[in-house]
N, C-alpha and C. Protein backbone atom coordinates (compact mmCIF):
# COMPACT_ATOMS: atom_id res chain seq x y z
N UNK A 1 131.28 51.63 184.70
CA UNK A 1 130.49 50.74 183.88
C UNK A 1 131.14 49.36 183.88
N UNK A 2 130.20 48.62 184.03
CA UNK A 2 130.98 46.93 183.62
C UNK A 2 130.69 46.14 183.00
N UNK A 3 131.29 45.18 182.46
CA UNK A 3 131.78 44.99 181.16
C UNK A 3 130.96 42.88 181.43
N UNK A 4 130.18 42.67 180.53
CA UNK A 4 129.63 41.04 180.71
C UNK A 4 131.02 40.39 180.16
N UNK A 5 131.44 39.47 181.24
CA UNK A 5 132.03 38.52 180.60
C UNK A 5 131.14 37.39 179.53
N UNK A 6 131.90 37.56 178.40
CA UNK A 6 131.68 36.49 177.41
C UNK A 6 131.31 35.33 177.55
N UNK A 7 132.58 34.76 178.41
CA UNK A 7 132.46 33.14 178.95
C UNK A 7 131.26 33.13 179.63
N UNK A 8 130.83 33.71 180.40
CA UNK A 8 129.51 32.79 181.40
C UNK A 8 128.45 32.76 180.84
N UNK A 9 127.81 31.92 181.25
CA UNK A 9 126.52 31.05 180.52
C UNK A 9 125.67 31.22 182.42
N UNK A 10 123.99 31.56 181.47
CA UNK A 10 123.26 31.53 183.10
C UNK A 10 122.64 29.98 182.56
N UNK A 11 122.28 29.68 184.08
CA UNK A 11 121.89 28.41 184.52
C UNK A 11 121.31 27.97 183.37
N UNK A 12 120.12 28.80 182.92
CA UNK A 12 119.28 28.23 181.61
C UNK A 12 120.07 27.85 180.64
N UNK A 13 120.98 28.02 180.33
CA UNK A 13 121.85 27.96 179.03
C UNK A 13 122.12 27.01 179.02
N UNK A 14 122.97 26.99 180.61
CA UNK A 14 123.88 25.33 180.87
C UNK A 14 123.48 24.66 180.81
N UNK A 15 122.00 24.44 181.47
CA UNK A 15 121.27 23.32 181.30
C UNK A 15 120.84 22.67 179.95
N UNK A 16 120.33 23.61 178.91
CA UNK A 16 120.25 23.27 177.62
C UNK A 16 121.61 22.74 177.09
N UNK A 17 122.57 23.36 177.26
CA UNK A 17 123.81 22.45 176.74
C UNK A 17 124.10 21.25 177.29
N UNK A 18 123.61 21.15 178.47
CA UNK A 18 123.81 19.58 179.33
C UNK A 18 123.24 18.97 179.09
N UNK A 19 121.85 19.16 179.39
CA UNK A 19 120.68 18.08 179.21
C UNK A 19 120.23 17.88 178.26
N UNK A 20 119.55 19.26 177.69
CA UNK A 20 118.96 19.36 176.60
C UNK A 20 117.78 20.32 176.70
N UNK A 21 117.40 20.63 175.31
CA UNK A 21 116.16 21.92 175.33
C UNK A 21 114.98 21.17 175.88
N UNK A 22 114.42 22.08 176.40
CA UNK A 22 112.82 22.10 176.95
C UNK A 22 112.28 21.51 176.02
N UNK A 23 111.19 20.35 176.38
CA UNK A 23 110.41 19.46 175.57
C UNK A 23 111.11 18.10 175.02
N UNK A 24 112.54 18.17 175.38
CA UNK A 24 113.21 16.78 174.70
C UNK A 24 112.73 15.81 175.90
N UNK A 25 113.01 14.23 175.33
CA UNK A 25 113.06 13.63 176.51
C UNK A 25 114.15 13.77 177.96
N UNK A 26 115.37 13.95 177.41
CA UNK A 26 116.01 14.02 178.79
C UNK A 26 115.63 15.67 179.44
N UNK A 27 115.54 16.36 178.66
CA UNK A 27 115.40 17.35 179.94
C UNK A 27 113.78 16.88 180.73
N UNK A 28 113.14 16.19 180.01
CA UNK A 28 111.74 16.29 180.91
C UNK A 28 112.59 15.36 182.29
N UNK A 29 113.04 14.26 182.01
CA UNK A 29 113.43 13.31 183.19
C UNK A 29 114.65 14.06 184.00
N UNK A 30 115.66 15.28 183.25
CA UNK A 30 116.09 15.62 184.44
C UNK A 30 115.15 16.52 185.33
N UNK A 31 113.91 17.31 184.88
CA UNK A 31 113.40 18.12 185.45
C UNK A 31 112.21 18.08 186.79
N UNK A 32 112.05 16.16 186.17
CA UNK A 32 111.55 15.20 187.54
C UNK A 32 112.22 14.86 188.41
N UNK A 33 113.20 14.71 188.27
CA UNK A 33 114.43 14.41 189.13
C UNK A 33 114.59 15.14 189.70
N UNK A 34 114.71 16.70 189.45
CA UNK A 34 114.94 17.45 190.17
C UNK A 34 113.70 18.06 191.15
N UNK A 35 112.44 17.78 191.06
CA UNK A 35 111.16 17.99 192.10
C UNK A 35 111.56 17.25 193.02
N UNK A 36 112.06 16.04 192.51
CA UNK A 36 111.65 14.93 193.61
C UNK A 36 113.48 15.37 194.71
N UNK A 37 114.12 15.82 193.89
CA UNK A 37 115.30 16.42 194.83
C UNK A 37 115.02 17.30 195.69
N UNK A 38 113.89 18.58 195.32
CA UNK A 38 113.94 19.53 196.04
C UNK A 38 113.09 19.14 197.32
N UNK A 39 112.16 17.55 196.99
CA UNK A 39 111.06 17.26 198.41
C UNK A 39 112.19 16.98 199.08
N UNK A 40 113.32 16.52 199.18
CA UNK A 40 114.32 16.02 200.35
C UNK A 40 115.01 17.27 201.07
N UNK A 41 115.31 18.32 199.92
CA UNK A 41 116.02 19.32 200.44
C UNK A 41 114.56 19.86 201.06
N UNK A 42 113.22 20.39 200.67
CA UNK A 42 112.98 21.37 201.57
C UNK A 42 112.68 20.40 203.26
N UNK A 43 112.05 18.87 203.04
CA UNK A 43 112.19 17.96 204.29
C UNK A 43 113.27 18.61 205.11
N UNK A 44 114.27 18.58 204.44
CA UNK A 44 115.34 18.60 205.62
C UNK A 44 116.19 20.16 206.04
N UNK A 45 115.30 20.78 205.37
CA UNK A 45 115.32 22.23 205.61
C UNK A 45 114.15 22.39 206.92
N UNK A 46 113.18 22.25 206.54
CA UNK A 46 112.49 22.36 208.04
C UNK A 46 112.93 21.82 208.95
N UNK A 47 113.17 20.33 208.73
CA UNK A 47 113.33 19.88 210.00
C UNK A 47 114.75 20.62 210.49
N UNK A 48 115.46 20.71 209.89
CA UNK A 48 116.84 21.62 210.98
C UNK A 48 116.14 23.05 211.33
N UNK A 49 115.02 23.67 210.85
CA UNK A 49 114.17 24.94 211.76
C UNK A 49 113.80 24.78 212.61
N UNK A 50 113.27 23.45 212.55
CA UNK A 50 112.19 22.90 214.02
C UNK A 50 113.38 22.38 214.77
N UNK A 51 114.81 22.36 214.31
CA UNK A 51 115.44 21.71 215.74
C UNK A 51 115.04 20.30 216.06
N UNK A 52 114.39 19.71 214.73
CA UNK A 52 114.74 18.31 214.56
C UNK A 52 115.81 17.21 214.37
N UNK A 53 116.09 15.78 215.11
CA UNK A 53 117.00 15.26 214.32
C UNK A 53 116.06 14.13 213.15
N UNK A 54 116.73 13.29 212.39
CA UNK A 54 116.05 12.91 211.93
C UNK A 54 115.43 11.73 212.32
N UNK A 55 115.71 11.29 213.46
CA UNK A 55 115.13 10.28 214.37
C UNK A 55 113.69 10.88 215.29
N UNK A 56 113.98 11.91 215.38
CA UNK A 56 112.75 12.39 216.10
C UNK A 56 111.73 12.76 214.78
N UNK A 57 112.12 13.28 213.82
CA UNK A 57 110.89 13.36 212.56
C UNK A 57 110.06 12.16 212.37
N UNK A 58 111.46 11.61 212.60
CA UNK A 58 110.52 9.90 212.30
C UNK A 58 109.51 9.31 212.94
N UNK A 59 109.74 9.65 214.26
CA UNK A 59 109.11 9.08 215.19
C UNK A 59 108.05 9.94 215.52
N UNK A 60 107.70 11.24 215.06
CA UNK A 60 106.53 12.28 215.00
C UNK A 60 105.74 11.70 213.97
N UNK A 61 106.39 11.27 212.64
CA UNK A 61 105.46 10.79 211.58
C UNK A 61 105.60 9.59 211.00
N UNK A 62 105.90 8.67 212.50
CA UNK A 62 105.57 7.11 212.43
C UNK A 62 106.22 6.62 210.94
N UNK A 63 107.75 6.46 210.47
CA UNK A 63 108.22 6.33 209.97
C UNK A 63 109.74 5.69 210.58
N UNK A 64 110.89 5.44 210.13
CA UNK A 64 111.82 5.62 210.57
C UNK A 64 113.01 6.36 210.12
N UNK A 65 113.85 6.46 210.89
CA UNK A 65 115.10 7.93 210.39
C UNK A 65 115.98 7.30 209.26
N UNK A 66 115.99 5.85 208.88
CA UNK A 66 116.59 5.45 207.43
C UNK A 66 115.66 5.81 206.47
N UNK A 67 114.54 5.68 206.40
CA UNK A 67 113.72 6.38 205.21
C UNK A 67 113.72 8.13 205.26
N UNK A 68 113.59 8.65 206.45
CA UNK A 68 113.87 9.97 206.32
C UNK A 68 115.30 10.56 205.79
N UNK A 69 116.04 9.70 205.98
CA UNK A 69 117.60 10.18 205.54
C UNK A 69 117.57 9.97 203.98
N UNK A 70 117.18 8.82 203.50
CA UNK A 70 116.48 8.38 202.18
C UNK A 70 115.96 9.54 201.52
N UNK A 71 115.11 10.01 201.98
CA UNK A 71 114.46 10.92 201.26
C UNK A 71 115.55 12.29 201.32
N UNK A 72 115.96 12.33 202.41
CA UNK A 72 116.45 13.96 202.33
C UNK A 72 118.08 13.80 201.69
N UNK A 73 118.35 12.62 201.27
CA UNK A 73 119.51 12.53 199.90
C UNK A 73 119.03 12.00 198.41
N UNK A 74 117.21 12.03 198.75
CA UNK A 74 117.00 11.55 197.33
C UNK A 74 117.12 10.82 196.47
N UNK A 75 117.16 9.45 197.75
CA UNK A 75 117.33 8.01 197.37
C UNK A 75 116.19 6.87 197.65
N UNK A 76 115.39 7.51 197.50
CA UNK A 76 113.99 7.16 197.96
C UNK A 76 112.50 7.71 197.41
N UNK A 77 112.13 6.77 196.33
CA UNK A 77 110.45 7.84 196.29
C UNK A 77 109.68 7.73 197.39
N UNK A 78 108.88 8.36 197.54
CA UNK A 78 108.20 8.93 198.44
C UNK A 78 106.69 8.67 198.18
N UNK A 79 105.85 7.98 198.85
CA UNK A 79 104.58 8.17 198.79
C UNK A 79 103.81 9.97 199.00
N UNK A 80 102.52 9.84 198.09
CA UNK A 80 101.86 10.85 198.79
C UNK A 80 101.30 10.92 200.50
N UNK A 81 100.77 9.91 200.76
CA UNK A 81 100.34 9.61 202.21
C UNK A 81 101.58 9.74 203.47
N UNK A 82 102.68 9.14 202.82
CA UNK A 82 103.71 9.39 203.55
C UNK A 82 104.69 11.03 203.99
N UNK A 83 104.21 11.36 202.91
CA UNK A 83 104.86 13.01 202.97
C UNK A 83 103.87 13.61 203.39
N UNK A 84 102.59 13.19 203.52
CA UNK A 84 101.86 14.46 204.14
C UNK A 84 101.73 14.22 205.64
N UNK A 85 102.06 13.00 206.06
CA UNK A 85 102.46 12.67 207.42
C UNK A 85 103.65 13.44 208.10
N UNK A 86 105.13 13.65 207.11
CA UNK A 86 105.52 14.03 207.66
C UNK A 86 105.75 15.36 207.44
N UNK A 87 104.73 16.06 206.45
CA UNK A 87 105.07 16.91 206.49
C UNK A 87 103.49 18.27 207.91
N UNK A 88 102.74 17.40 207.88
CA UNK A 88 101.42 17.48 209.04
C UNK A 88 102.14 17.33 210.21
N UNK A 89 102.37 15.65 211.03
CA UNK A 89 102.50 15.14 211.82
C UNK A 89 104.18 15.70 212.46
N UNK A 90 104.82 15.25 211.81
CA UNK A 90 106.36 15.61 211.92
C UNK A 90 106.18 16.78 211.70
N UNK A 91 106.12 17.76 211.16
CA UNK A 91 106.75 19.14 210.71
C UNK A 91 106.22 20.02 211.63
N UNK A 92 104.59 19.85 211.78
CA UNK A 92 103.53 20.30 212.04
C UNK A 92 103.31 21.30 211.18
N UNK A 93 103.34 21.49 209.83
CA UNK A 93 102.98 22.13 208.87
C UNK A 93 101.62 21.60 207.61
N UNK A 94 101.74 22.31 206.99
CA UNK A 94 100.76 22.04 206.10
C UNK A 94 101.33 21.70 204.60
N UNK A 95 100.90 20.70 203.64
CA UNK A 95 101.34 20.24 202.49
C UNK A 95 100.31 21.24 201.56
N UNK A 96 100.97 22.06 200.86
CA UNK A 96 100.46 23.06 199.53
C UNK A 96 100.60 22.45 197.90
N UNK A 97 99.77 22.06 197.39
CA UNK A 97 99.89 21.23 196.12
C UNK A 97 99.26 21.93 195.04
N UNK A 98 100.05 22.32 194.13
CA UNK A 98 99.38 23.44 192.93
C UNK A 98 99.83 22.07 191.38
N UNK A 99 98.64 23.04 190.48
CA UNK A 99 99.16 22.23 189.49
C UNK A 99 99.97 23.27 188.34
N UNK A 100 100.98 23.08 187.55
CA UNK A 100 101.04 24.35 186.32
C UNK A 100 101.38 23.85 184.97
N UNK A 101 100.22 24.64 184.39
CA UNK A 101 100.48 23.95 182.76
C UNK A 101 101.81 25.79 182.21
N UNK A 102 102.89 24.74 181.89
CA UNK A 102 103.67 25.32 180.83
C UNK A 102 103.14 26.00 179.29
């Protein structure tokens, strides 16, 4: 049998002690922050599937590889028109857009 350590806290916890509870202002703005983090990480998750660099993404979806690097460290907003370029043109995939009420 084993035994929960005391000390650890799951993610949900931490976050409430960091940021703050669900519905405050800062957790809403870290929780945008963090969408707009995960469009760079999954960008640059495909493209290393497809055996992309990021100069060639660019140049599939008529962009250049400083805005793609931009985005995939999340230093850059992102248009809608622009991500579905690269995520169509460059990726050759399809952009899936849901909405969810909490």
């Amino acid at each position: 049998m084993t035994t929960k350590n005391k000390n650890l806290t799951s993610l949900d916890e931490f976050i409430n002690q960091e940021v703050g509870a669900i519905g405050t202002d800062e957790r809403e703005q870290f929780e945008n922050e963090y969408e707009a983090f995960k469009i760079g990480v999954l960008i640059q998750q495909a493209r290393e599937e497809r055996g992309l660099t990021q100069e060639q993404l660019a140049q599939l979806a008529g962009t250049n590889k400083s805005y793609i690097s931009k985005l995939e460290k999340n230093l850059k907003d992102i248009r809608f028109s622009t991500l579905q370029r690269i995520i169509n043109d460059g990726l050759g995939g399809h952009l899936n857009i849901s909405i969810k009420f909490d």
